[in-house]
Protein backbone atom coordinates (compact mmCIF):
# COMPACT_ATOMS: atom_id res chain seq x y z
CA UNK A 1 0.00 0.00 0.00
CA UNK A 2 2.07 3.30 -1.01
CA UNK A 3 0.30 7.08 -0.75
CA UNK A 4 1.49 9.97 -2.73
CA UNK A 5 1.33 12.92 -1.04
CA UNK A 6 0.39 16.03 -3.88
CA UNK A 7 -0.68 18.54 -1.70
CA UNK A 8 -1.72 18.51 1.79
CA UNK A 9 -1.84 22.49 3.09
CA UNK A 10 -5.25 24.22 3.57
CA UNK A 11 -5.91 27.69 1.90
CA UNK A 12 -4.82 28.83 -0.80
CA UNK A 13 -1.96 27.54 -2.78
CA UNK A 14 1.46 28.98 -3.02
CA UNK A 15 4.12 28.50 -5.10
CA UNK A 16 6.09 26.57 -2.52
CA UNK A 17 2.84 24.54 -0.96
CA UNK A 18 -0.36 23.08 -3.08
CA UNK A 19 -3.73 22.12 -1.56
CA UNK A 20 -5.11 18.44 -0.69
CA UNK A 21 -5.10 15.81 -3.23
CA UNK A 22 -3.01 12.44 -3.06
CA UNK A 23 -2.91 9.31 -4.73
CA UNK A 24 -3.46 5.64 -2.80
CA UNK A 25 -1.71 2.83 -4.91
CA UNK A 26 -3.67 -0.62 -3.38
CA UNK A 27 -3.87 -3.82 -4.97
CA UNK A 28 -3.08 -3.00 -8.16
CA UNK A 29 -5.57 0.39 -8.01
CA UNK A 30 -4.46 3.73 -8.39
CA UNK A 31 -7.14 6.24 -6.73
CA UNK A 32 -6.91 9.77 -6.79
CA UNK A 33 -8.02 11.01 -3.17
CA UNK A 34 -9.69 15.04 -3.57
CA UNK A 35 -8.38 17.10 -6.14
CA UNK A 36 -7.14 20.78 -5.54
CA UNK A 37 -6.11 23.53 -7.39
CA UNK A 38 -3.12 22.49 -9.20
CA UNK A 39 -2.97 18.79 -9.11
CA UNK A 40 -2.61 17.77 -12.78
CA UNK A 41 0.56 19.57 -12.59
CA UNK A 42 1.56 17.25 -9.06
CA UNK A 43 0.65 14.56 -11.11
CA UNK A 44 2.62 15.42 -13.80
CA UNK A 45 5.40 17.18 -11.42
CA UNK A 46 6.20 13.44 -10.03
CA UNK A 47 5.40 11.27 -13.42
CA UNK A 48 2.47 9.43 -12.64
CA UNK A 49 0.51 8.43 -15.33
CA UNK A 50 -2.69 10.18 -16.10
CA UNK A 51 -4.47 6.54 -17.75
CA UNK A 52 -4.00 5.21 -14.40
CA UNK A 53 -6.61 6.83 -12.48
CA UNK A 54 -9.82 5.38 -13.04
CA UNK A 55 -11.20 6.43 -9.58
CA UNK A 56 -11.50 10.10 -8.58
CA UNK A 57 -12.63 10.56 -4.39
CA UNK A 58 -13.83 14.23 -3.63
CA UNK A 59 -13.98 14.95 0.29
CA UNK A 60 -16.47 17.78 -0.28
CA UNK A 61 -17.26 20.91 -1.95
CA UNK A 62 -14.26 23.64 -0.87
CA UNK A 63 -12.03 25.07 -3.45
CA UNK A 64 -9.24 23.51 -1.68
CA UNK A 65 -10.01 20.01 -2.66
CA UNK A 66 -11.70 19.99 -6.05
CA UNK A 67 -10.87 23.18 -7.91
CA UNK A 68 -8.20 21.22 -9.37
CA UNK A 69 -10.68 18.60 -11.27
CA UNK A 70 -12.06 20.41 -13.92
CA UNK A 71 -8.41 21.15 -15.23
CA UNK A 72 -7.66 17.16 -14.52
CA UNK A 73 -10.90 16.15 -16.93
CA UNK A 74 -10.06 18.85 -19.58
CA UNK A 75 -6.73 17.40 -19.72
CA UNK A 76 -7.85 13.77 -20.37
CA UNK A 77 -9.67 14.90 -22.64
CA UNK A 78 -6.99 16.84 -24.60
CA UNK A 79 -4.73 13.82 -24.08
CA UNK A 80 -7.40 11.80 -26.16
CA UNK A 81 -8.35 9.49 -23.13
CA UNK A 82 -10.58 7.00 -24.12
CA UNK A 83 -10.56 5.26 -20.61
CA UNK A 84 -13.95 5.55 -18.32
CA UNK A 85 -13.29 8.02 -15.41
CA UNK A 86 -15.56 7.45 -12.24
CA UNK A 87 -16.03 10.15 -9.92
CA UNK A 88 -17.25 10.00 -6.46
CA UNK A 89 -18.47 13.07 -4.43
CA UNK A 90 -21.21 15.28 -2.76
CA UNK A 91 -24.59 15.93 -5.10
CA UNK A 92 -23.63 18.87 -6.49
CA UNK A 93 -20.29 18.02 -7.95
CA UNK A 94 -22.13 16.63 -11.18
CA UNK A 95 -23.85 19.81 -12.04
CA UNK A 96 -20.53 22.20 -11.05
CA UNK A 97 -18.10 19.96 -13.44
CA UNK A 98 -21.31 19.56 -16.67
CA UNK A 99 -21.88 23.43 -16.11
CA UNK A 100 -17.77 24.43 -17.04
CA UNK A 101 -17.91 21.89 -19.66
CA UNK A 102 -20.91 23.11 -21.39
CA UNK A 103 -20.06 26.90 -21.12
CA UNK A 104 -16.59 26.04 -22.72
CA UNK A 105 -18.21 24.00 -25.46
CA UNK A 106 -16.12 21.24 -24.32
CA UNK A 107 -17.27 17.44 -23.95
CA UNK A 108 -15.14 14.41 -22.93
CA UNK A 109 -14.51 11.46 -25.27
CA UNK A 110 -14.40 9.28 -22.83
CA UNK A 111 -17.55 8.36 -20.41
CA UNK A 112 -17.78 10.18 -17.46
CA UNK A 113 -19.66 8.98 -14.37
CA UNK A 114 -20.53 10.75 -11.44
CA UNK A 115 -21.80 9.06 -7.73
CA UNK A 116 -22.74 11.70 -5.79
CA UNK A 117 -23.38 10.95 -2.19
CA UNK A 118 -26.17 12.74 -0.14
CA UNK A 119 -25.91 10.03 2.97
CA UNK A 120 -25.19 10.78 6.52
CA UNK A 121 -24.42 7.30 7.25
CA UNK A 122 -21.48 5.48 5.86
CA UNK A 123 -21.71 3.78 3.02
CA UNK A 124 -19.91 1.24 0.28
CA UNK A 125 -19.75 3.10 -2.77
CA UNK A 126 -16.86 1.08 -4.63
CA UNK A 127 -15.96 -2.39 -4.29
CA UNK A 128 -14.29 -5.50 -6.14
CA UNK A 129 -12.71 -8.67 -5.67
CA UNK A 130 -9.78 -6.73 -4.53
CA UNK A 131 -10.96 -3.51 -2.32
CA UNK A 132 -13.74 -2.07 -0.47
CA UNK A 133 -14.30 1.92 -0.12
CA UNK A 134 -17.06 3.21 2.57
CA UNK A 135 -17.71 6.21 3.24
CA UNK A 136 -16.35 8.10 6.31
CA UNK A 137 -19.18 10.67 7.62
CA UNK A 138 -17.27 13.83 9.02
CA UNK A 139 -18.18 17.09 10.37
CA UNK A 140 -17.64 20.16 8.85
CA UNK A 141 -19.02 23.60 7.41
CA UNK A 142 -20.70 21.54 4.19
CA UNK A 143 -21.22 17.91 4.08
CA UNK A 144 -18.34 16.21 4.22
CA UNK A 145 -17.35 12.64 4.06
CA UNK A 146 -13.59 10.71 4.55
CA UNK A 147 -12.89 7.37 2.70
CA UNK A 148 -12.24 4.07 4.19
CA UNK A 149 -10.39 1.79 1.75
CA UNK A 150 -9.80 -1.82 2.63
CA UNK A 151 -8.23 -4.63 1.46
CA UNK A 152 -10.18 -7.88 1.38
CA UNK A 153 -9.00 -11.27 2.20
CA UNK A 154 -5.82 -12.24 0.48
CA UNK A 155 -5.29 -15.89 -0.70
CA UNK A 156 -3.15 -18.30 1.55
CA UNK A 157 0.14 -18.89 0.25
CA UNK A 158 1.02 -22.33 -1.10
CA UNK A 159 3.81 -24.76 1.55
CA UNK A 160 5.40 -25.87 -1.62
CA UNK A 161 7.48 -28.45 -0.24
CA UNK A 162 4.34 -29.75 1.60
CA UNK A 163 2.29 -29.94 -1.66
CA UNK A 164 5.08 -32.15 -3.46
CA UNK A 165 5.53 -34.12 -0.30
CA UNK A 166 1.95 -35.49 -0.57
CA UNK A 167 2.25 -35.27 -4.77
CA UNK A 168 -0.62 -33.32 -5.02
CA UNK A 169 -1.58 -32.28 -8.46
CA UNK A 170 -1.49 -28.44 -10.15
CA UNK A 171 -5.18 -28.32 -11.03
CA UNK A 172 -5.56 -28.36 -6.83
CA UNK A 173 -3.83 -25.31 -5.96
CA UNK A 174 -6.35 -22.80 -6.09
CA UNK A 175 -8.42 -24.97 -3.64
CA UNK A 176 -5.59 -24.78 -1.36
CA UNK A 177 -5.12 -20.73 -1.90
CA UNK A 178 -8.80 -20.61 -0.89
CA UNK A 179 -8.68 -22.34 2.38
CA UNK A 180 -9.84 -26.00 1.08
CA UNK A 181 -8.77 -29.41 2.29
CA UNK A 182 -7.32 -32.02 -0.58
CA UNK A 183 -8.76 -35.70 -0.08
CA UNK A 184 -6.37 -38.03 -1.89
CA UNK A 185 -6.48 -41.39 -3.49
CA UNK A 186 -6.09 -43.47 -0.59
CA UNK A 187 -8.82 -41.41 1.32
CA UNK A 188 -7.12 -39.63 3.64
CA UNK A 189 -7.75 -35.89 4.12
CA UNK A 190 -5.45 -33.06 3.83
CA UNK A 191 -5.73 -29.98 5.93
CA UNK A 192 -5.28 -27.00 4.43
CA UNK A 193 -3.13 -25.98 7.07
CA UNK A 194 -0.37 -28.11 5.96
CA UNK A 195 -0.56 -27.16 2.58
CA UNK A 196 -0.60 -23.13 3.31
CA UNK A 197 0.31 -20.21 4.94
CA UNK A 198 -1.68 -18.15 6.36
CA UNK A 199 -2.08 -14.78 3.68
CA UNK A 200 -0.45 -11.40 4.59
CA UNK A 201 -2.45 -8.77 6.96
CA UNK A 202 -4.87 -7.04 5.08
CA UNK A 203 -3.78 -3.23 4.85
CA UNK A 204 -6.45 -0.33 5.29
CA UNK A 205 -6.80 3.31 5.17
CA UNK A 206 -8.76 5.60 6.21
CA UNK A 207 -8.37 9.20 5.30
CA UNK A 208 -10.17 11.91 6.99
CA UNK A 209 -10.26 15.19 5.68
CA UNK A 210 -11.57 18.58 6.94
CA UNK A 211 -13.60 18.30 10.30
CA UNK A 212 -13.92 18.94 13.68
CA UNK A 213 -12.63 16.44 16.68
CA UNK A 214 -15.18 13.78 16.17
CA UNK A 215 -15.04 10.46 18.16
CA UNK A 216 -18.06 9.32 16.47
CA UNK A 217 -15.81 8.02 13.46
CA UNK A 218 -13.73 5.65 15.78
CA UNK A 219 -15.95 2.36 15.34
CA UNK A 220 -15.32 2.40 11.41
CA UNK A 221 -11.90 3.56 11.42
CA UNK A 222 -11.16 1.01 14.87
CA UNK A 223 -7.32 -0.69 14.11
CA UNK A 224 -7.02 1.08 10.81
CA UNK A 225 -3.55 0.34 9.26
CA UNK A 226 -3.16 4.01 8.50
CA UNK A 227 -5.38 7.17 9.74
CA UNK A 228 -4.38 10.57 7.81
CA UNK A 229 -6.19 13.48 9.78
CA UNK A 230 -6.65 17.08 9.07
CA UNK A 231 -4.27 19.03 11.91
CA UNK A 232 -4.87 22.61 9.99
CA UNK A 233 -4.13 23.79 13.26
CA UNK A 234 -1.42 23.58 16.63
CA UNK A 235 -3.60 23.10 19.99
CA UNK A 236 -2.29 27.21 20.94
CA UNK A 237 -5.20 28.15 17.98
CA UNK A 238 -7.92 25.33 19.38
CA UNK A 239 -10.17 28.60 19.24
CA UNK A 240 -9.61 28.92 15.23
CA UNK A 241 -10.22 25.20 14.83
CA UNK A 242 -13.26 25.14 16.85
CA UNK A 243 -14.71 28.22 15.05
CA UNK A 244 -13.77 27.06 11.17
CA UNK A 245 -14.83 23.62 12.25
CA UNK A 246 -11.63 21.84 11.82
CA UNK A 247 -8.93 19.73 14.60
CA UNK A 248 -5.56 20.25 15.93
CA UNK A 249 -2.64 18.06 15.95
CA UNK A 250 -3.44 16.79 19.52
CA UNK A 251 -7.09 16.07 18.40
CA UNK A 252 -6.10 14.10 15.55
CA UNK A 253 -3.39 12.16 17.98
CA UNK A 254 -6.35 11.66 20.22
CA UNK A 255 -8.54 9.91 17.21
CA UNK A 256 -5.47 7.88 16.24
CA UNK A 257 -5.12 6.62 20.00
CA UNK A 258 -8.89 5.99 20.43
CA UNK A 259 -9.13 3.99 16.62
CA UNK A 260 -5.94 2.26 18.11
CA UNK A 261 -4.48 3.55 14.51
CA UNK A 262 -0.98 1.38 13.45
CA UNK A 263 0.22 4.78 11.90
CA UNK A 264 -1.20 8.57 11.74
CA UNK A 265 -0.41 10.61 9.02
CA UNK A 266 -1.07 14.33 9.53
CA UNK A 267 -2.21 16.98 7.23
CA UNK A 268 -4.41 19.77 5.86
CA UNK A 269 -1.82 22.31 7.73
CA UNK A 270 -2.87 26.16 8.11
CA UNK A 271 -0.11 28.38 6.07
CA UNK A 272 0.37 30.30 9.13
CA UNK A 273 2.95 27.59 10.89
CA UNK A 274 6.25 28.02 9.19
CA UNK A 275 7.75 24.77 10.57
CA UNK A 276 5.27 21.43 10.12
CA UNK A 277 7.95 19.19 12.62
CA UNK A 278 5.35 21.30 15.44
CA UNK A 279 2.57 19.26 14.41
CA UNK A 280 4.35 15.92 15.05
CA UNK A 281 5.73 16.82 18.58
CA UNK A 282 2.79 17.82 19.66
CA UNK A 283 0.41 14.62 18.54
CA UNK A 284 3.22 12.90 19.73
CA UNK A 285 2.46 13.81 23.15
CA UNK A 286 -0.63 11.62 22.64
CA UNK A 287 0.12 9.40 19.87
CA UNK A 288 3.85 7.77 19.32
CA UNK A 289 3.58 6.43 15.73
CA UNK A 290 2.90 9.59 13.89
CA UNK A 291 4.23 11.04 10.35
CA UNK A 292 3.93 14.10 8.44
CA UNK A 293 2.66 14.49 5.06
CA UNK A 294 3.91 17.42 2.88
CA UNK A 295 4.03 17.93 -0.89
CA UNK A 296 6.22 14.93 -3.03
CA UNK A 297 6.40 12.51 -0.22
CA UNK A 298 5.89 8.72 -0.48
CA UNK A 299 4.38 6.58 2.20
CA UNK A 300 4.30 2.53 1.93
CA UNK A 301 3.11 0.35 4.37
């Protein structure tokens, strides 16, 4: 599981810092998590490749994470992209995106599909053989929702030497990667547990954009491999954070703690703070395992 950070500062941008967006690489997907001003050029910036995002998540509705979309779509578009593009976000991203297209006389060549989400209650609103995304319901001055993603099940590895041992034939191993027991000839009974190993930990993350300290979240997001959480602000401007309805570094520690996170990635910093290492000391006070996100960096877990 490896996260690309492309912007993670809230405002405005600046030459030197660009607003949320980040891409989650998971089992072979490539999902492109909100979208601010300037992303295309991140994307470009650090040479990922534009035909592999299928899978667009939008947070909510503030300049800060989706003003950079309609520049991302226009760009597929003059790239030729023939691909599907599926975009998930609040009801009212559909008619904002169709509205700039029509005025510019400008309409994809590729199909464009829009979920827009309207719940208060989590929901899945992408899932496969492979992953599972729900909906995170947060707290802020519009709706607002995080994303859980989650792997599912892995197959068992195969005990090689085991499965020659006992001469057990090719056309068997699947069974044995999905948990089954092999009779043989003689009528004697296999358990799988002989013939495998048990599959890797499933990975999960769960990323949690603007909002306010919430504890409400912490049943979904309980043992998550990774939590990233807004800290736009230090604990000295709780007052700021309480009144724009967003969390400080010590309130996101204290959501990583309760969830009883593996790792919490911090984010969504205010402009004002000219040195981030501030908002790891102090969640540290709470929370040991934390990192810091900021523009270019790689995360894989």
């Amino acid at each position: 599981m490896k996260i690309k950070i492309l912007g993670c500062y809230a405002a405005t941008p600046r030459t030197i810092t660009h607003p949320t967006s980040q891409v989650l690489e998971i089992k072979n997907h490539m999902f492109l998590i909100d979208c601010g001003e300037g992303t295309q050029v991140q994307l470009r910036k650090y040479k990922i490749k534009f035909s592999q995002i299928e899978h667009i998540f939008i947070s909510h509705l503030h300049g800060d994470h989706f003003f950079g979309l309609i520049g991302l779509i226009s760009t597929f578009m003059l790239l030729g992209r023939e691909k599907d593009l599926h975009i998930y976000g609040p009801k009212g991203i559909k008619e904002a995106i169709l509205l700039l297209l029509k005025l510019g006389n400008a309409y994809t060549s590729y199909n464009l599909f829009f979920q827009e989400l309207t719940s208060k209650e989590s929901e899945v609103i992408f899932e496969d053989e492979k992953v599972k995304v729900t909906t995170i319901p947060l707290k802020h001055r519009v709706y607002t929702n995080g994303f859980l993603f989650e792997e599912k099940n892995t197959e068992r590895k195969l005990n090689i030497d085991a499965i020659l041992n006992h001469n057990i034939e090719k056309l068997y191993y699947n069974k044995i990667k999905l948990g089954g027991d092999i009779s043989l000839d003689d009528g004697s009974i296999i358990p799988n547990s002989e013939l495998s190993f048990d599959p890797e930990e499933t990975k999960s993350y769960a990323f949690c954009s603007d909002t306010i300290y919430d504890v409400e979240i912490i049943p979904q997001i309980k043992n998550v491999t990774v939590l990233y959480h807004e800290s736009t602000f230090l604990e000295s401007e709780s007052h700021l954070a309480e009144k724009t309805m967003h969390t400080t570094a010590k309130q996101a520690a204290k959501i990583a703690k309760l969830a009883e996170a593996k790792y919490l990635l911090l984010g969504h910093y205010s402009t004002r703070y000219g040195n981030i290492d501030l908002f790891k000391k102090e969640a540290q006070e709470i929370f040991k395992k934390v990192l810091l996100a900021d523009d270019g960096l790689d995360f894989e877990f």
